[in-house]
Protein backbone atom coordinates (compact mmCIF):
# COMPACT_ATOMS: atom_id res chain seq x y z
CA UNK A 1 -25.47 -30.06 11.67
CA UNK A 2 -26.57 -27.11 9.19
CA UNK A 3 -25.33 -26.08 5.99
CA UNK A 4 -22.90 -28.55 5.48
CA UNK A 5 -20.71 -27.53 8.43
CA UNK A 6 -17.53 -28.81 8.99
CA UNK A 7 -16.16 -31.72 11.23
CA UNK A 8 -12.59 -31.55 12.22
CA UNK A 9 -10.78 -34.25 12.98
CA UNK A 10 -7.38 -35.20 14.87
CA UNK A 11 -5.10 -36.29 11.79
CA UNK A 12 -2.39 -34.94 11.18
CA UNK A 13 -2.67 -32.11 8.20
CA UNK A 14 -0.01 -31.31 5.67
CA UNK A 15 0.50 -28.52 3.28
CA UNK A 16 1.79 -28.93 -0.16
CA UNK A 17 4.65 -27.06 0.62
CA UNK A 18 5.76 -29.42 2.58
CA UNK A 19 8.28 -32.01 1.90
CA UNK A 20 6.73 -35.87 1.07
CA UNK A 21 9.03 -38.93 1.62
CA UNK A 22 8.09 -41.22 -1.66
CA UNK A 23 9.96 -44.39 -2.00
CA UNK A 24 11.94 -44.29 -5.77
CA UNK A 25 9.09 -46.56 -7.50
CA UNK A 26 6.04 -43.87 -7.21
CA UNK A 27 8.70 -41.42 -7.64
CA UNK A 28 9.71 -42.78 -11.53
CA UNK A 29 5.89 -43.74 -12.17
CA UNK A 30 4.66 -41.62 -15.23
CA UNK A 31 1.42 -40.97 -13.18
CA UNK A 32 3.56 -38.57 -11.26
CA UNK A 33 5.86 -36.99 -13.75
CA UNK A 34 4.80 -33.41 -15.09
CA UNK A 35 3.63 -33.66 -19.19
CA UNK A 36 6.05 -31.92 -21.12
CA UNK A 37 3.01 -30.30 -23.21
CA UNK A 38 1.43 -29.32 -19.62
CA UNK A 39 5.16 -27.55 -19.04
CA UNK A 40 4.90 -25.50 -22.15
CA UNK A 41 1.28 -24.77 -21.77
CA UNK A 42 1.81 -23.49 -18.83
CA UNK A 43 5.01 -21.44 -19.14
CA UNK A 44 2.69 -19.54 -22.28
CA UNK A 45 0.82 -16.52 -21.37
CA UNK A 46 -2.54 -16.86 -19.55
CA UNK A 47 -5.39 -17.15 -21.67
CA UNK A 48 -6.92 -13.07 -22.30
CA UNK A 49 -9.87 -11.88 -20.59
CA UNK A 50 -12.36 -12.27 -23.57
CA UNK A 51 -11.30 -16.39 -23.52
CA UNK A 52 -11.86 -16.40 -19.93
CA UNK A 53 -15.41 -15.26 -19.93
CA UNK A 54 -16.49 -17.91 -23.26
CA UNK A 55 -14.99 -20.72 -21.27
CA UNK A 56 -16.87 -19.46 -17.89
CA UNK A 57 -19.87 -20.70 -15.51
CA UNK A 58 -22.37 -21.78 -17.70
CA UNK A 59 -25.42 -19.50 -15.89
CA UNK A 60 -27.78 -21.72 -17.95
CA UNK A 61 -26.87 -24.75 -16.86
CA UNK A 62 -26.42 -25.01 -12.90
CA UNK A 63 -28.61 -25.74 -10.08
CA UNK A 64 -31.63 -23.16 -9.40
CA UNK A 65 -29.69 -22.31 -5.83
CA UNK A 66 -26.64 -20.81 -7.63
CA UNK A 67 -26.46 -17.70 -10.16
CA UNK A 68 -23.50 -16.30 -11.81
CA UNK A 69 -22.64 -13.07 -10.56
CA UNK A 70 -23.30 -10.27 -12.52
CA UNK A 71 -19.90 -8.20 -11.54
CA UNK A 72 -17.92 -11.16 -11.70
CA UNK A 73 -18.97 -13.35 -14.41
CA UNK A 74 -16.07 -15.63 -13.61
CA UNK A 75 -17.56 -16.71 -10.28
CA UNK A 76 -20.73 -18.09 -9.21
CA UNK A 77 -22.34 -17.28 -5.90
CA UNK A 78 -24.60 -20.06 -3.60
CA UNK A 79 -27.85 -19.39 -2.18
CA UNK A 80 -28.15 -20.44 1.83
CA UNK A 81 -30.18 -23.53 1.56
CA UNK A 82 -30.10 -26.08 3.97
CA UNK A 83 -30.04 -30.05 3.03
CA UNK A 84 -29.40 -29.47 -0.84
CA UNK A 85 -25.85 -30.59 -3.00
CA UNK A 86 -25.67 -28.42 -6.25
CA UNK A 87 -23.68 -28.05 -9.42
CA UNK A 88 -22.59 -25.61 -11.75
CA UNK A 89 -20.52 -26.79 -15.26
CA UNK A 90 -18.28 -24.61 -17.38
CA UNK A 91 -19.55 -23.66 -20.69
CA UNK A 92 -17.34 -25.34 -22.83
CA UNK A 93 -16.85 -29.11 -23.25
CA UNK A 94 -14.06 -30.75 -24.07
CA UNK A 95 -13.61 -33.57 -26.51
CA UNK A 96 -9.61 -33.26 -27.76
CA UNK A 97 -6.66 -31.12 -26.73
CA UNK A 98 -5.29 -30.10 -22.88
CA UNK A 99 -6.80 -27.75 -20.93
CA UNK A 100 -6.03 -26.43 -17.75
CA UNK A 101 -8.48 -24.28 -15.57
CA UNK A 102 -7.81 -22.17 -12.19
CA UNK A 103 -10.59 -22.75 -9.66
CA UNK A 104 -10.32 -20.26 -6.59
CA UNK A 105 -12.63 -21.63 -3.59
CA UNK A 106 -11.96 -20.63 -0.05
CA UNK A 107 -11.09 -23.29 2.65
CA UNK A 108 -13.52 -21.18 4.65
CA UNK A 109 -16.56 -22.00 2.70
CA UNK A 110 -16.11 -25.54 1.43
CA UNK A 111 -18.02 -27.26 4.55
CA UNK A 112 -18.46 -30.97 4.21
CA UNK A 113 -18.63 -31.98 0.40
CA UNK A 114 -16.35 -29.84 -1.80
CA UNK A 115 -15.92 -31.37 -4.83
CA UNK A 116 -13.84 -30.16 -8.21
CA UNK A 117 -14.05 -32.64 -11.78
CA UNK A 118 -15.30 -32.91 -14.76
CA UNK A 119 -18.77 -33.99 -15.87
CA UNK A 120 -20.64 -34.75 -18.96
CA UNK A 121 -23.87 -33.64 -20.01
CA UNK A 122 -25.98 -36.13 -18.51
CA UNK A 123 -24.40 -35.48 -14.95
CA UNK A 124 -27.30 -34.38 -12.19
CA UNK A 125 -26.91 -30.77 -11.15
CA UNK A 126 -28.85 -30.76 -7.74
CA UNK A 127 -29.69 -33.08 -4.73
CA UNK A 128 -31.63 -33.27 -1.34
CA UNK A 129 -28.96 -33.44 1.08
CA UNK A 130 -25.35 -33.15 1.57
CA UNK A 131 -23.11 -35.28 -0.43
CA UNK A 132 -20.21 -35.58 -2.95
CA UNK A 133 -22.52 -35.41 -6.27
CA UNK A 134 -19.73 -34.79 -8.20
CA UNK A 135 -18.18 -38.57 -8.98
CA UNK A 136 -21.52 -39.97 -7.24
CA UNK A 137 -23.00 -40.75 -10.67
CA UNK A 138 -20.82 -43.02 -14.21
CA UNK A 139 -21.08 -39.02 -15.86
CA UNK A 140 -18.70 -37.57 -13.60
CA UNK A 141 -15.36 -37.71 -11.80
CA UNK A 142 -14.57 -35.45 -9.16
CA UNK A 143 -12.30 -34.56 -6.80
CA UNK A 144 -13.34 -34.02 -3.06
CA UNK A 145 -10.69 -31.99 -1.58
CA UNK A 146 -12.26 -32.27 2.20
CA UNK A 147 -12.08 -35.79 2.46
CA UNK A 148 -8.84 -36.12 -0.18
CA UNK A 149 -10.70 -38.51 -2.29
CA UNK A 150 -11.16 -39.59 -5.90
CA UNK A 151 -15.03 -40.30 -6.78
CA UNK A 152 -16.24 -42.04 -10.18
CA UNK A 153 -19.66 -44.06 -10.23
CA UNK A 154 -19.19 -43.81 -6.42
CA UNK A 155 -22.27 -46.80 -5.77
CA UNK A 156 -20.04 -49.03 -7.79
CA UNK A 157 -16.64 -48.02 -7.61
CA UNK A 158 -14.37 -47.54 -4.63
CA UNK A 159 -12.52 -44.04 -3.41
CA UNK A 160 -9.23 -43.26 -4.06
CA UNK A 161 -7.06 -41.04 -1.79
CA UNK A 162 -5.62 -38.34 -3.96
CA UNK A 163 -2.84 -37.25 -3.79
CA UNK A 164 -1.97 -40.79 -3.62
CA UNK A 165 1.36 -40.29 -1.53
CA UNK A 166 -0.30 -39.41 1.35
CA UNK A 167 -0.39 -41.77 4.83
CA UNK A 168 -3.67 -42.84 6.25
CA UNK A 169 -3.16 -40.58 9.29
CA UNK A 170 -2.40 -37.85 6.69
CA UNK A 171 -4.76 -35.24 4.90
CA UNK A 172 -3.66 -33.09 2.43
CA UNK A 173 -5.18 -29.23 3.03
CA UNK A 174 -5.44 -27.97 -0.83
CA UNK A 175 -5.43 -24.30 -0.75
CA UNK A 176 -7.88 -21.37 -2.04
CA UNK A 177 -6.43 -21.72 -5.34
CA UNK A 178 -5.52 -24.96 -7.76
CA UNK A 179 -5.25 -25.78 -11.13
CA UNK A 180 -7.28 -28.55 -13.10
CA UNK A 181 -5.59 -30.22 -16.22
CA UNK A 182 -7.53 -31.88 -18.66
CA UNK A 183 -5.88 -33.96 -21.38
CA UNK A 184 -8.58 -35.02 -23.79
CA UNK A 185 -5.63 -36.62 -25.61
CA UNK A 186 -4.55 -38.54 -23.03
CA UNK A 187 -7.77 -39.26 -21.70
CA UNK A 188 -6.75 -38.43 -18.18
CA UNK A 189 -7.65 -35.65 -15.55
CA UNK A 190 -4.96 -34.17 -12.93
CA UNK A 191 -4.88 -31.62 -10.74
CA UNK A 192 -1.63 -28.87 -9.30
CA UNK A 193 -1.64 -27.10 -6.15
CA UNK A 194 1.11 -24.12 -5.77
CA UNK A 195 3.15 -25.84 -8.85
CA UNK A 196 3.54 -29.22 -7.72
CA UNK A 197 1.49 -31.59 -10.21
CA UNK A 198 -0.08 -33.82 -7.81
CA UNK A 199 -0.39 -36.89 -10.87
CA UNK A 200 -3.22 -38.62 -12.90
CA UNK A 201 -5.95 -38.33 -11.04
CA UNK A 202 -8.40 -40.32 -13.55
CA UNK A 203 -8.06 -42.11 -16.79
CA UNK A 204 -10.19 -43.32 -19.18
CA UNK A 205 -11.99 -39.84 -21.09
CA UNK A 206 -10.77 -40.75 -24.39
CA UNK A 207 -13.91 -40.48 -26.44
CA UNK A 208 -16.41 -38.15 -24.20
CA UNK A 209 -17.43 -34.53 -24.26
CA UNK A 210 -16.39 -33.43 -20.34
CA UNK A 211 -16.90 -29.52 -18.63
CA UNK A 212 -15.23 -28.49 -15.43
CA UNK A 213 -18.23 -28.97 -13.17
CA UNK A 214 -17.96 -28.07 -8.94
CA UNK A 215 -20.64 -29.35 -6.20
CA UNK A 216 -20.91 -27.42 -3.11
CA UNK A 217 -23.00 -27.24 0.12
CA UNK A 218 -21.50 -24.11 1.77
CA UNK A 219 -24.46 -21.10 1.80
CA UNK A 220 -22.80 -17.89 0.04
CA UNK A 221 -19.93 -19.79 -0.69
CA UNK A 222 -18.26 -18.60 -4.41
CA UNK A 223 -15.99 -20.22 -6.74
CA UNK A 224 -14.20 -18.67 -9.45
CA UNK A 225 -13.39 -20.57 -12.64
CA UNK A 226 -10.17 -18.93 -14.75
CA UNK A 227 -9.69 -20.69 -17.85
CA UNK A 228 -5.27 -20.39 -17.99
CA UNK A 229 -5.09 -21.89 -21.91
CA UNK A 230 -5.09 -24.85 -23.97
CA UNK A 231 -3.14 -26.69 -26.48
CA UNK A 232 -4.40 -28.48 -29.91
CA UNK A 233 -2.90 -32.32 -30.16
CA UNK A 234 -1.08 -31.67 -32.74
CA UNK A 235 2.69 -31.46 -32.34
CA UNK A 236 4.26 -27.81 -31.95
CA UNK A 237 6.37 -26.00 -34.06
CA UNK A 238 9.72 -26.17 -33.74
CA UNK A 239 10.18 -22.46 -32.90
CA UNK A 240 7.53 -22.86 -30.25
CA UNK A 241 10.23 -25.90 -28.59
CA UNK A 242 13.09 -24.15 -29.07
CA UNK A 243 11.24 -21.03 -27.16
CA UNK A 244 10.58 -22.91 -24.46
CA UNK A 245 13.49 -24.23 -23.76
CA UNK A 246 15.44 -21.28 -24.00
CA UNK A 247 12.86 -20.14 -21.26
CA UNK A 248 13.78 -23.12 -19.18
CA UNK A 249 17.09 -22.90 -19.38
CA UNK A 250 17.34 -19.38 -18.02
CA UNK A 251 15.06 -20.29 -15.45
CA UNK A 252 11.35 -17.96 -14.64
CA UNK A 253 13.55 -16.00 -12.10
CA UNK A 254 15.90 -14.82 -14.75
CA UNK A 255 13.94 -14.11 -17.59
CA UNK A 256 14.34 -9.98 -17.70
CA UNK A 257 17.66 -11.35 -18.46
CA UNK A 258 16.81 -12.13 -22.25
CA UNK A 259 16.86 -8.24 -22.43
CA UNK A 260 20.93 -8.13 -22.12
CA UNK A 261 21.17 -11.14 -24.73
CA UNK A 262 23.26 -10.07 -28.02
CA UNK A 263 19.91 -10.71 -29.95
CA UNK A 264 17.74 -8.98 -32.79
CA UNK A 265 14.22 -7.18 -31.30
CA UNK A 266 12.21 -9.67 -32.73
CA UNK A 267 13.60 -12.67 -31.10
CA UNK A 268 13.57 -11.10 -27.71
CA UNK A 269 9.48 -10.10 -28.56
CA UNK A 270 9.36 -13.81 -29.57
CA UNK A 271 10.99 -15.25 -26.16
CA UNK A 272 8.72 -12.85 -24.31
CA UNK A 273 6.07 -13.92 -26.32
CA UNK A 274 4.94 -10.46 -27.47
């Protein structure tokens, strides 16, 4: 087998759009219920452009068989070589606050190890072979969305499935694009796929410096890293609350609606957030 090529299998697959059958326990477990803070990060606007790029690929700090693309300086291209596992982190850690991060990776060129965490500084970048390097090693946790499994010290801890709902004759296909969540606050890392938050993936980060980090096997494969925003730990101003949920109230669908509200300019430009 070459370049990390990969094996299908007969179980069944599901998407995430798919309906899951969870008894009422999991379904009232914290681990599964959307942060409030993660709600209003998310309904704010994207983070701009100039953000994006200062929180990007880290082009000096990778593996020797990736570069960061010149055009796109949000994605990171693989070189072709055979029997090698290697890493790229982001080029911002993060040591307080939530953060949440897009990663775009094609099913198509994810092969056999595909793995999505974070990582500290200490975390190996490259190996001979194919493996999950991400969450292999105690400086990194990772997420290896082939195999649907959580990996953290891997020689000394066991894997988790993740999400954890799913059956054992059950794989969860996670598709081109998710997002990461990383609450330094918290201490925990999570992960959404198509707006469903799939729950806690990891605890236990209180106290470390941690950057999105990726291993991949696939030759030419590229990932793209979009940094959507982040959100200090302190608590938000009341006018930020009251924002959102006038926001949630009216529901995303709905929101041009503000427009034919009986309200000053200035409130409407603050709803939109303009």
């Amino acid at each position: 087998m070459s370049m990390g090529q990969k094996v299908s299998g007969g179980i069944k697959t599901i998407s995430p759009r798919e309906p899951c059958k969870i008894n009422r326990e999991i379904a009232f477990n914290p681990d599964f219920q959307k942060p409030a803070r993660l709600d209003m990060l998310l309904d704010m606007p994207p983070a701009s452009l100039e953000v994006q790029l200062k929180q990007a690929w880290n082009n000096e700090d990778r593996s020797l068989n990736i570069f960061v693309k010149e055009d796109e300086k949000l994605t990171f291209h693989r070189h072709p070589v055979a029997q090698s596992t290697d890493c790229i982190r982001g080029r911002v850690g993060y040591t307080r606050g939530l953060h949440v991060w897009e990663i775009h990776w094609s099913t198509r060129q994810r092969g056999t190890h595909a793995v999505v965490g974070v990582a500290t500084l200490d975390a190996p970048l490259h190996c001979v072979g194919y493996q999950s390097l991400v969450g292999s090693n105690a400086e990194s946790w990772g997420w290896d969305l082939g195999r649907n499994k959580l990996y953290h010290d891997a020689k000394n801890n066991p894997s988790l499935t993740y999400p954890s709902l799913l059956n054992s004759d059950e794989t969860f296909v996670v598709p081109d694009t998710f997002l990461v969540v990383l609450d330094m606050d918290e201490g925990t890392l999570s992960y959404m796929v198509d707006g469903q938050y799939l729950g806690v993936a990891f605890r236990g980060l209180k106290g470390k410096k941690l950057y999105p980090i990726v291993s991949a096997v696939w030759g030419h494969c590229e990932i793209t890293h979009r940094y959507i925003g982040g959100l200090d730990p302190e608590p938000l101003p009341l006018m930020d609350i009251c924002r959102r949920n006038i926001r949630s109230q009216i529901g995303k669908a709905r929101l041009q609606e503000i427009q034919k509200l009986p309200l000053p300019t200035s409130i409407k430009h603050y709803l939109f957030y303009q």
